[in-house]
Protein backbone atom coordinates (compact mmCIF):
# COMPACT_ATOMS: atom_id res chain seq x y z
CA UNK A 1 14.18 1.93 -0.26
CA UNK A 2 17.03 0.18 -1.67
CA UNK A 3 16.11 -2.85 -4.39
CA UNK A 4 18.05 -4.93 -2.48
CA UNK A 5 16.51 -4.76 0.75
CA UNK A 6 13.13 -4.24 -1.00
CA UNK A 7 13.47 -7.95 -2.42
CA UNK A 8 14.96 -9.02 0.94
CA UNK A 9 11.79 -7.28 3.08
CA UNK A 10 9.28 -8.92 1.07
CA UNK A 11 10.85 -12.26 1.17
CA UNK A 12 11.02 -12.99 -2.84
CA UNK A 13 14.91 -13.35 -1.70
CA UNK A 14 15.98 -14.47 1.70
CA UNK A 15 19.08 -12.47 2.49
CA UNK A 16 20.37 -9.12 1.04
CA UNK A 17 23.31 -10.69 -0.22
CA UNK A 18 22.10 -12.92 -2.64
CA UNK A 19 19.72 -10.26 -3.60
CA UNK A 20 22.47 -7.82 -4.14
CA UNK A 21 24.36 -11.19 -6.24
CA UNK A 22 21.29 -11.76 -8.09
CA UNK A 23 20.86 -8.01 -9.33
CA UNK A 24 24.68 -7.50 -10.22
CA UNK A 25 24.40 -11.05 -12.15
CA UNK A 26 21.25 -9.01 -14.09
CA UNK A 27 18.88 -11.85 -12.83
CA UNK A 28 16.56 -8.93 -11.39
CA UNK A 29 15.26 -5.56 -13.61
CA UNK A 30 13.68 -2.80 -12.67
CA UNK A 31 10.92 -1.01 -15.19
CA UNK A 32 12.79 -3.59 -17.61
CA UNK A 33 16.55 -2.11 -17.08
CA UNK A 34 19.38 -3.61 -15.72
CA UNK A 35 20.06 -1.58 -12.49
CA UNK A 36 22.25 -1.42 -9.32
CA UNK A 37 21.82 -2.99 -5.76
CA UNK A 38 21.74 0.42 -4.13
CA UNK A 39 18.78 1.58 -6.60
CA UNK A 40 16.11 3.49 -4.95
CA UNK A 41 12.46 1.64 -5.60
CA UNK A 42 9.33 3.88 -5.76
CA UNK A 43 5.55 2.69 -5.67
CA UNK A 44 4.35 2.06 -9.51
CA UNK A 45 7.89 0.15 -10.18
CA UNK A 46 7.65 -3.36 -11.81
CA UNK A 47 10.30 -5.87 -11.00
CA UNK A 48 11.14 -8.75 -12.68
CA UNK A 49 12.62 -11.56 -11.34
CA UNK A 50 14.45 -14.47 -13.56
CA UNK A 51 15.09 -17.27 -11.17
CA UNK A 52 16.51 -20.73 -12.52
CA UNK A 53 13.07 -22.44 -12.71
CA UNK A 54 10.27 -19.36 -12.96
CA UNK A 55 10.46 -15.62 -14.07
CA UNK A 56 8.36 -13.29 -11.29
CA UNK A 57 6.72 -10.28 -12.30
CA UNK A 58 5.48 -7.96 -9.16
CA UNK A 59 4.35 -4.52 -8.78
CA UNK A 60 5.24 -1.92 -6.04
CA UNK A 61 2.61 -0.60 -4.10
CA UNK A 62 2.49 2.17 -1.54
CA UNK A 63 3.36 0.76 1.20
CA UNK A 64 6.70 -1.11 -0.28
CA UNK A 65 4.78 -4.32 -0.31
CA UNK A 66 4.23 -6.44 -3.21
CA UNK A 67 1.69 -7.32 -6.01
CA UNK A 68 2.66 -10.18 -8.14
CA UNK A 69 1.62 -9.47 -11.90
CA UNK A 70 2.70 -12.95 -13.75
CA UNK A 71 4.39 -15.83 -12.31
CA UNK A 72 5.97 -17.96 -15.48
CA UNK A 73 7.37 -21.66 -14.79
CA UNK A 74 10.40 -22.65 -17.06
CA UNK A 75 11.71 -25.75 -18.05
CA UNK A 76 9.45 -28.77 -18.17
């Protein structure tokens, strides 16, 4: 499955499009590395997720759904 969709299917982003935005902006890595949109996701991937107030860690299972790892709050 494409990142993009994958973050749009599990609802950490609500449309495609500003999942697509956020991964060409390098707000969103994959296995720590700066990747495309159209990258495929596997089970075992970690994504990372830097948005403007907290930085989300989550980990792909099996069935493309998600298991969050850290959840970090920025700013005060």
């Amino acid at each position: 499955m494409r990142l993009d969709k994958f973050l749009k299917i599990n609802r950490i982003i609500k449309r495609r499009a500003l999942a697509k935005d956020a991964i060409d902006k390098g707000f969103v890595l994959k296995n720590g590395r700066r990747v495309k949109p159209s990258s495929e996701v596997s089970s075992g991937d970690e994504i990372q997720i830097n948005f403007a107030n907290r930085i989300l860690v989550v980990k792909v299972m099996e069935n493309m759904e998600v298991e969050v790892i850290s959840e970090e709050k920025r700013g005060s």
